[in-house]
Protein backbone atom coordinates (compact mmCIF):
# COMPACT_ATOMS: atom_id res chain seq x y z
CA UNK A 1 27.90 44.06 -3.28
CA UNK A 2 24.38 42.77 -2.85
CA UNK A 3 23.58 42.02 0.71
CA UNK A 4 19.99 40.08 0.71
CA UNK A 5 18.11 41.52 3.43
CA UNK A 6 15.45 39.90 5.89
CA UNK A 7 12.16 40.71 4.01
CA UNK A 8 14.02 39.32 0.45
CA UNK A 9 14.25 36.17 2.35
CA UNK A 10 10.80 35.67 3.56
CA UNK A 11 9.63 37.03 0.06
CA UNK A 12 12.22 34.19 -1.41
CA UNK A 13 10.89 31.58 0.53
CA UNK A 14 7.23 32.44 -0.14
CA UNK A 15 7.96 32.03 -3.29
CA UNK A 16 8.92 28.42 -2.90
CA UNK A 17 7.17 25.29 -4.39
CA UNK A 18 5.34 23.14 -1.51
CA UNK A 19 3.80 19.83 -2.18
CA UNK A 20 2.14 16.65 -0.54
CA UNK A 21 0.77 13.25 -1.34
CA UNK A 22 -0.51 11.17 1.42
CA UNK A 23 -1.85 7.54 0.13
CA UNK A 24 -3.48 4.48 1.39
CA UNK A 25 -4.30 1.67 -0.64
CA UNK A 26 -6.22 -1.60 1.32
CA UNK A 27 -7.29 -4.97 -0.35
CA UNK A 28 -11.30 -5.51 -1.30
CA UNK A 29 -11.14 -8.75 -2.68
CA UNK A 30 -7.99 -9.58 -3.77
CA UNK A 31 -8.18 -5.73 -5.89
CA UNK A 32 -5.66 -3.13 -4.19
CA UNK A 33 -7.76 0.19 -3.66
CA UNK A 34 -7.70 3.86 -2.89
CA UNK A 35 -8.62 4.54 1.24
CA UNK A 36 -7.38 8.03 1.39
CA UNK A 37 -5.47 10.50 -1.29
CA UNK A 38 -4.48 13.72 0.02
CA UNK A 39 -2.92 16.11 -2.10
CA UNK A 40 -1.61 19.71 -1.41
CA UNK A 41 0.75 22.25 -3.52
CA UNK A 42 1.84 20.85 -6.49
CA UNK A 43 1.97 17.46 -6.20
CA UNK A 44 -0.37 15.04 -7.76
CA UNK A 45 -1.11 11.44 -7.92
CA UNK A 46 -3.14 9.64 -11.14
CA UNK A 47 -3.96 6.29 -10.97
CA UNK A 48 -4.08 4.60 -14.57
CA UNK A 49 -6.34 1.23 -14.70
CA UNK A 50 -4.66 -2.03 -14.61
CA UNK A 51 -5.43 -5.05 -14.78
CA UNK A 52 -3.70 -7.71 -12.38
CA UNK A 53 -5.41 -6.66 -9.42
CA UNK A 54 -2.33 -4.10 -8.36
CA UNK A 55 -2.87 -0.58 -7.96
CA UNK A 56 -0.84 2.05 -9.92
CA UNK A 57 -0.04 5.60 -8.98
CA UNK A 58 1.26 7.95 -11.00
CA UNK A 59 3.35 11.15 -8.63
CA UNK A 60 2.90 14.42 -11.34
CA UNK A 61 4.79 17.42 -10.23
CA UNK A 62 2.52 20.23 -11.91
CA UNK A 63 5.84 22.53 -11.08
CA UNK A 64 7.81 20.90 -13.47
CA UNK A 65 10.92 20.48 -11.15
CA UNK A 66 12.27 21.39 -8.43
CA UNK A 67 14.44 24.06 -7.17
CA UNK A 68 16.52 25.98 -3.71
CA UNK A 69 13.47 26.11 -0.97
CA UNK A 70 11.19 23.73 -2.85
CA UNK A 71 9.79 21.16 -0.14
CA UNK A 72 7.71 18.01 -0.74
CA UNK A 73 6.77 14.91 0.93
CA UNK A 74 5.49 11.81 -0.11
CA UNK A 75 3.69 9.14 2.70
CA UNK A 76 2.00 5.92 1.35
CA UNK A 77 1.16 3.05 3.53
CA UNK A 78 0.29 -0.15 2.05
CA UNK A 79 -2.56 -2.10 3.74
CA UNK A 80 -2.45 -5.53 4.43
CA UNK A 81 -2.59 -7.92 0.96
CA UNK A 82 -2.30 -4.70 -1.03
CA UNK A 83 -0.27 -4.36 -3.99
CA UNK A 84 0.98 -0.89 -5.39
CA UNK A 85 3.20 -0.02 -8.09
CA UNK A 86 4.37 3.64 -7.28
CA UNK A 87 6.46 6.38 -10.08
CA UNK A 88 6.37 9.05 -11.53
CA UNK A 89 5.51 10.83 -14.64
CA UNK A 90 8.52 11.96 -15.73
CA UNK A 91 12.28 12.01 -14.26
CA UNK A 92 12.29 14.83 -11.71
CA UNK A 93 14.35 17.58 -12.49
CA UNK A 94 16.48 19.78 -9.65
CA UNK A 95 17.85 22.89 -10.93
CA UNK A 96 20.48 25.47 -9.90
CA UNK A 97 19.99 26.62 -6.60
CA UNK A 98 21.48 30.19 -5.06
CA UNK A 99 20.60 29.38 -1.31
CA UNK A 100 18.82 26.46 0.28
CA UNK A 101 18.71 23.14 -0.87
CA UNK A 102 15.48 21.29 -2.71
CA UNK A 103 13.66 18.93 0.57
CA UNK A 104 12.49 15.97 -0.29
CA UNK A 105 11.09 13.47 2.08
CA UNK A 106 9.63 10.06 1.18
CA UNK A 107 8.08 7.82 3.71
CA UNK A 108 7.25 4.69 2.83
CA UNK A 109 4.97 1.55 5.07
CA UNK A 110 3.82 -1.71 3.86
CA UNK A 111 1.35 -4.02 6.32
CA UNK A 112 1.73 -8.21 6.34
CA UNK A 113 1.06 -9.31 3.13
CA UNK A 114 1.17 -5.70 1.53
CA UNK A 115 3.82 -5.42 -1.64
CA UNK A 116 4.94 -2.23 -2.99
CA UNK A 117 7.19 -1.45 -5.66
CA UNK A 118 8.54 1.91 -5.64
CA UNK A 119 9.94 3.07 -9.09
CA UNK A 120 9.97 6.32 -10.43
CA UNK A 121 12.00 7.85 -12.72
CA UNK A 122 15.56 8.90 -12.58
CA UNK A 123 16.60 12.52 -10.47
CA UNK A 124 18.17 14.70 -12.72
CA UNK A 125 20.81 17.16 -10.97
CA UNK A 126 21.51 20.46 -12.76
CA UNK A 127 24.67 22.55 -12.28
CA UNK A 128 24.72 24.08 -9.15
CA UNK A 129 22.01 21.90 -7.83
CA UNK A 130 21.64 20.93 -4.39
CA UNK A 131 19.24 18.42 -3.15
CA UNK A 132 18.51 16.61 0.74
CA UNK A 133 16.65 13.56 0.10
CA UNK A 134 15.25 11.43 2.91
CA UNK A 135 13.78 7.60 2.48
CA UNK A 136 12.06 6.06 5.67
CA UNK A 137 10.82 2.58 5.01
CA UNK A 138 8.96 0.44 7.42
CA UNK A 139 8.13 -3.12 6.19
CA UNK A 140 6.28 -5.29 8.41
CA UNK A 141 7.20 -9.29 8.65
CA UNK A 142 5.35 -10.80 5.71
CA UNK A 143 5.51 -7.72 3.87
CA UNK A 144 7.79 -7.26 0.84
CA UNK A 145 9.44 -4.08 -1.15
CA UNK A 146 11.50 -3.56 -4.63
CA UNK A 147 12.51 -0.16 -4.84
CA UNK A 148 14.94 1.77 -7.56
CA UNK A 149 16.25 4.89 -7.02
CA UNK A 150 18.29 6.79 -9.65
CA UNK A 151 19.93 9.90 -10.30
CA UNK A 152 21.79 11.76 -13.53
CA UNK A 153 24.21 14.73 -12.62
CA UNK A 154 23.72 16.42 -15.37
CA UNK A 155 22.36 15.89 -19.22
CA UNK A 156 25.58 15.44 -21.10
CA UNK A 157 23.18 14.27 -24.04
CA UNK A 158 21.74 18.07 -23.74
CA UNK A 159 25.39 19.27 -23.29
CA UNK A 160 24.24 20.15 -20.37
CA UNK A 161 27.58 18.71 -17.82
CA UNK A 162 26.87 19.41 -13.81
CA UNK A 163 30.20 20.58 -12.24
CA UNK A 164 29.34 21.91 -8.49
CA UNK A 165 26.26 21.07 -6.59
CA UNK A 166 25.39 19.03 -3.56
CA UNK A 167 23.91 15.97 -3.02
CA UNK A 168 22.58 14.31 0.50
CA UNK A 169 20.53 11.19 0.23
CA UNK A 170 19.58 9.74 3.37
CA UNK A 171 17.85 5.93 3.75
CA UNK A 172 16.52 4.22 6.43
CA UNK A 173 15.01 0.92 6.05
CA UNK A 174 13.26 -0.91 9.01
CA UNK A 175 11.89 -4.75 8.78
CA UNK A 176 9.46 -5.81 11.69
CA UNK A 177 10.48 -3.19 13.50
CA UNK A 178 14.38 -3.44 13.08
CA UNK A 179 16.64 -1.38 11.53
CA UNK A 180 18.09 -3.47 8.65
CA UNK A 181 19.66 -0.96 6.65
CA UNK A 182 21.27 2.69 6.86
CA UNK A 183 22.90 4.37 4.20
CA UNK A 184 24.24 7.87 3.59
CA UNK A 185 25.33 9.41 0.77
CA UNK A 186 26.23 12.82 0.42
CA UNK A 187 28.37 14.56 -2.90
CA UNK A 188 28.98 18.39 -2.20
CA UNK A 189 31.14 21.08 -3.93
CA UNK A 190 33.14 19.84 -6.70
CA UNK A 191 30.90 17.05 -8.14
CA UNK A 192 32.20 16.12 -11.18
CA UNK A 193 35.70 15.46 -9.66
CA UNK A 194 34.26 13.66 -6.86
CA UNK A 195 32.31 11.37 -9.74
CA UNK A 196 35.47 10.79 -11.34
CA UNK A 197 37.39 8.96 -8.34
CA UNK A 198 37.60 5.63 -9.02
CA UNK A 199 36.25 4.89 -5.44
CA UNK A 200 33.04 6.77 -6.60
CA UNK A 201 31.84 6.16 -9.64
CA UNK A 202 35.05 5.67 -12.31
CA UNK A 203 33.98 8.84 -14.38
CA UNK A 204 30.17 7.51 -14.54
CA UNK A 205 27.59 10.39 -14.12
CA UNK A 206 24.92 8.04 -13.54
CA UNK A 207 23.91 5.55 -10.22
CA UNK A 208 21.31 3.91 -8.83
CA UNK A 209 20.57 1.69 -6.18
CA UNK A 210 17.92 -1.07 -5.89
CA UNK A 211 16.26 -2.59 -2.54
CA UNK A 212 14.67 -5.78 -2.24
CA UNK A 213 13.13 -6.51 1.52
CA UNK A 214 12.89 -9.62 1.41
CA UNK A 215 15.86 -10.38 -0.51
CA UNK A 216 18.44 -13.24 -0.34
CA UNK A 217 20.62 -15.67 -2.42
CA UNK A 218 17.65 -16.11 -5.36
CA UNK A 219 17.99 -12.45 -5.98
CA UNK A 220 21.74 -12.77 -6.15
CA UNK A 221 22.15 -15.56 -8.57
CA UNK A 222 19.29 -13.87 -11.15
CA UNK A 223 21.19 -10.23 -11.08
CA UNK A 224 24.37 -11.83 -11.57
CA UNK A 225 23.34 -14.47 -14.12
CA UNK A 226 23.05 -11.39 -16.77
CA UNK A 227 26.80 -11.30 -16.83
CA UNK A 228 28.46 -9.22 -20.01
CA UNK A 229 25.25 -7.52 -20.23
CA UNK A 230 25.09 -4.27 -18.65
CA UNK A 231 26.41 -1.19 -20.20
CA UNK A 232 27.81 0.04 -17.09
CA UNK A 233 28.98 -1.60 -13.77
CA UNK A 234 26.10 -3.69 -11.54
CA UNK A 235 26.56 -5.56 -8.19
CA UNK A 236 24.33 -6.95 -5.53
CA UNK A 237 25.22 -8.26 -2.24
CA UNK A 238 22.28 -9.27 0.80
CA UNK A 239 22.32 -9.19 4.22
CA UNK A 240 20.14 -8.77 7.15
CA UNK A 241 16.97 -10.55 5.17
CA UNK A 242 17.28 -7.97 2.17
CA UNK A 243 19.25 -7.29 -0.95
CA UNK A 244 20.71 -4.46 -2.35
CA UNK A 245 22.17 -3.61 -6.17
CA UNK A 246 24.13 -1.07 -6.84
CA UNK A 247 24.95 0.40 -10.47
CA UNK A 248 27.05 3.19 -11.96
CA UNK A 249 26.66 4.03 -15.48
CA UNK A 250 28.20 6.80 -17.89
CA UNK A 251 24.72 7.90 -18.94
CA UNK A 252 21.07 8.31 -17.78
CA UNK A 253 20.23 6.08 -21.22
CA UNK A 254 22.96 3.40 -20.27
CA UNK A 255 21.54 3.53 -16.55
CA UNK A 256 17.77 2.86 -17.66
CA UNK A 257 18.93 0.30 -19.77
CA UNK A 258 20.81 -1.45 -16.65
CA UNK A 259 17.89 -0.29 -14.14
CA UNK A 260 15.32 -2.40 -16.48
CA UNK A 261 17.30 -5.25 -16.90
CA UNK A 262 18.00 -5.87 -13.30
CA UNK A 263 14.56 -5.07 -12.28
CA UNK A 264 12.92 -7.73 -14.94
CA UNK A 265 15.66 -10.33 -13.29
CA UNK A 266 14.03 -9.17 -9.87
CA UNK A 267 10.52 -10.59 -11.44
CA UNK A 268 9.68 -6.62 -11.15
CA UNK A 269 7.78 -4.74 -14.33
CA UNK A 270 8.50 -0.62 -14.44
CA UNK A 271 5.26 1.30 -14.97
CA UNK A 272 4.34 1.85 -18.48
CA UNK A 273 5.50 5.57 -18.30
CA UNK A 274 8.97 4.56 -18.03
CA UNK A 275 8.23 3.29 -21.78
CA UNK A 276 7.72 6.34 -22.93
C-alpha cells in the first residue's frame, strides 16, 4: 500500500495550476474601456475589437484545463455606463482528480448604469472529476446582468461517460446591496445515478442555468413563447426583481442549442467564439 507522505504533498501541490484575472472596464464616451487588467498564472484575458461601443473579453486558460489543486479566480467590476461581454475561449475542461478538488472563484460587480453579460462556454466534468465553484455577484440599482452558466458531465459524443465525481457550485447574487438570490448545488459520488433521478435531471447529462438581474414578466413571456422548440427541457420563473432559467439537456450540443435560443429571446448575443 502506498501511503503519500508529507513532502509528496507539498511537492503535489506545487505542482498545481494557479491563475488570476482582475478587470475593470469604465465608460469614455459612451465606449466601454480597459482601467486595469491584471493577470497572474495561467490565466489570460484578450480583448477582440467590436464595434457597438461594448467591450469584449476573452478568459484563455494557457493550461488547457483544469485539474485536483488547480485554483483560479476571476474579479471584474463594471464601471458606471460600461458595457462588457465576458467568455471564454473554449469550454473549460476539469479532469480526474486523485485528491483535492479544482477552486474556482468568480466575483462579479457592476456600477449604476454598468451592463455585463457573463457567458462563457460550457464546464466539462471528466470521470472522477471534482470541482468547488463559487459565483459572488453584486449589482448595483440601475445596473443590469445576463449570465449563463453550463456544465457537461462527461463527453458521451467522445465516448467519454462521467460516472463518479463531485460537483459544488455555489451562487450568491446581491442587488443594491440585498441578497436576492442563493443557490447551492452540489452532485458527489455516484453522478451518473444521481443525473438519472427524475428529480435531477431525467437521465440528461447536460444543465445550465441563466440569470437576468433585472428580470421580470417580459423575460418570462419571450423564454416561454419558444414553446416545442428546445431539444431538452427549459423553464424560467422571477422573483425578487430578477429571473432565472433553468435547462437540462441530454447533450452538451442539445444544451448549446437551448442556451442560444433562450439567450437571443433574452435580447442577449453569445461572443463570436461560441460560433466556432
Amino acid at each position: 500500500m502506498l501511503v503519500q507522505t508529507t513532502s509528496d504533498s507539498k511537492t503535489f501541490l506545487a505542482n498545481r495550476a494557479t491563475g488570476h484575472i482582475g478587470l475593470s472596464v469604465v465608460a469614455v464616451d459612451r465606449i466601454t474601456r480597459r482601467a486595469r487588467v491584471d493577470e497572474h498564472g495561467s490565466l489570460r484575458a484578450r480583448f477582440p475589437n467590436t464595434h457597438n461601443g461594448a467591450l469584449e473579453a476573452v478568459i484563455v486558460n494557457t493550461g488547457g484545463g483544469m485539474t485536483g489543486g488547480d485554483r483560479f479566480t476571476i474579479d471584474m467590476d463594471v464601471g458606471e455606463g460600461a458595457h462588457l461581454v465576458a467568455g471564454t475561449a473554449a469550454a473549460e475542461k476539469i479532469y480526474r482528480s486523485t485528491g483535492p478538488a479544482a477552486d474556482m472563484d468568480v466575483r462579479l460587480k457592476i456600477a449604476l448604469g454598468g451592463r455585463l453579460a457573463w457567458l462563457p462556454q460550457e464546464t466539462i466534468l471528466f470521470d472522477r472529476a471534482r470541482l468547488s465553484r463559487r459565483i459572488d455577484v453584486n449589482v448595483a440599482e440601475g445596473g443590469s446582468l445576463v449570465m449563463a452558466e453550463g456544465v457537461v458531465f462527461g463527453r458521451t459524443a467522445m465516448g467519454e461517460a462521467l460516472v463518479e465525481g463531485s460537483f459544488t457550485d455555489r451562487w450568491r447574487v446581491r442587488l443594491g446591496g440585498k441578497l436576492v438570490y442563493a443557490d447551492t448545488a452540489r452532485l458527489d459520488g455516484g453522478i451518473a445515478a444521481q443525473l438519472e433521478k427524475r428529480a435531477v435531471a431525467h437521465g440528461g447529462i447536460a444543465v445550465a442555468t441563466v440569470l437576468v438581474v433585472p428580470g421580470g414578466d417580459a423575460a418570462l413571456e419571450q423564454v416561454r413563447g419558444l414553446g416545442e422548440t428546445f431539444a431538452g427541457d427549459v423553464g424560467i420563473s422571477a422573483w425578487n426583481g430578477i429571473a432565472v432559467a433553468r435547462l437540462v439537456a441530454n447533450d452538451g450540443a442539445a444544451l448549446r442549442r437551448d442556451l442560444m435560443a433562450v439567450l437571443a429571446a433574452l435580447g442577449t448575443t453569445v461572443p463570436r467564439l461560441w460560433l466556432q
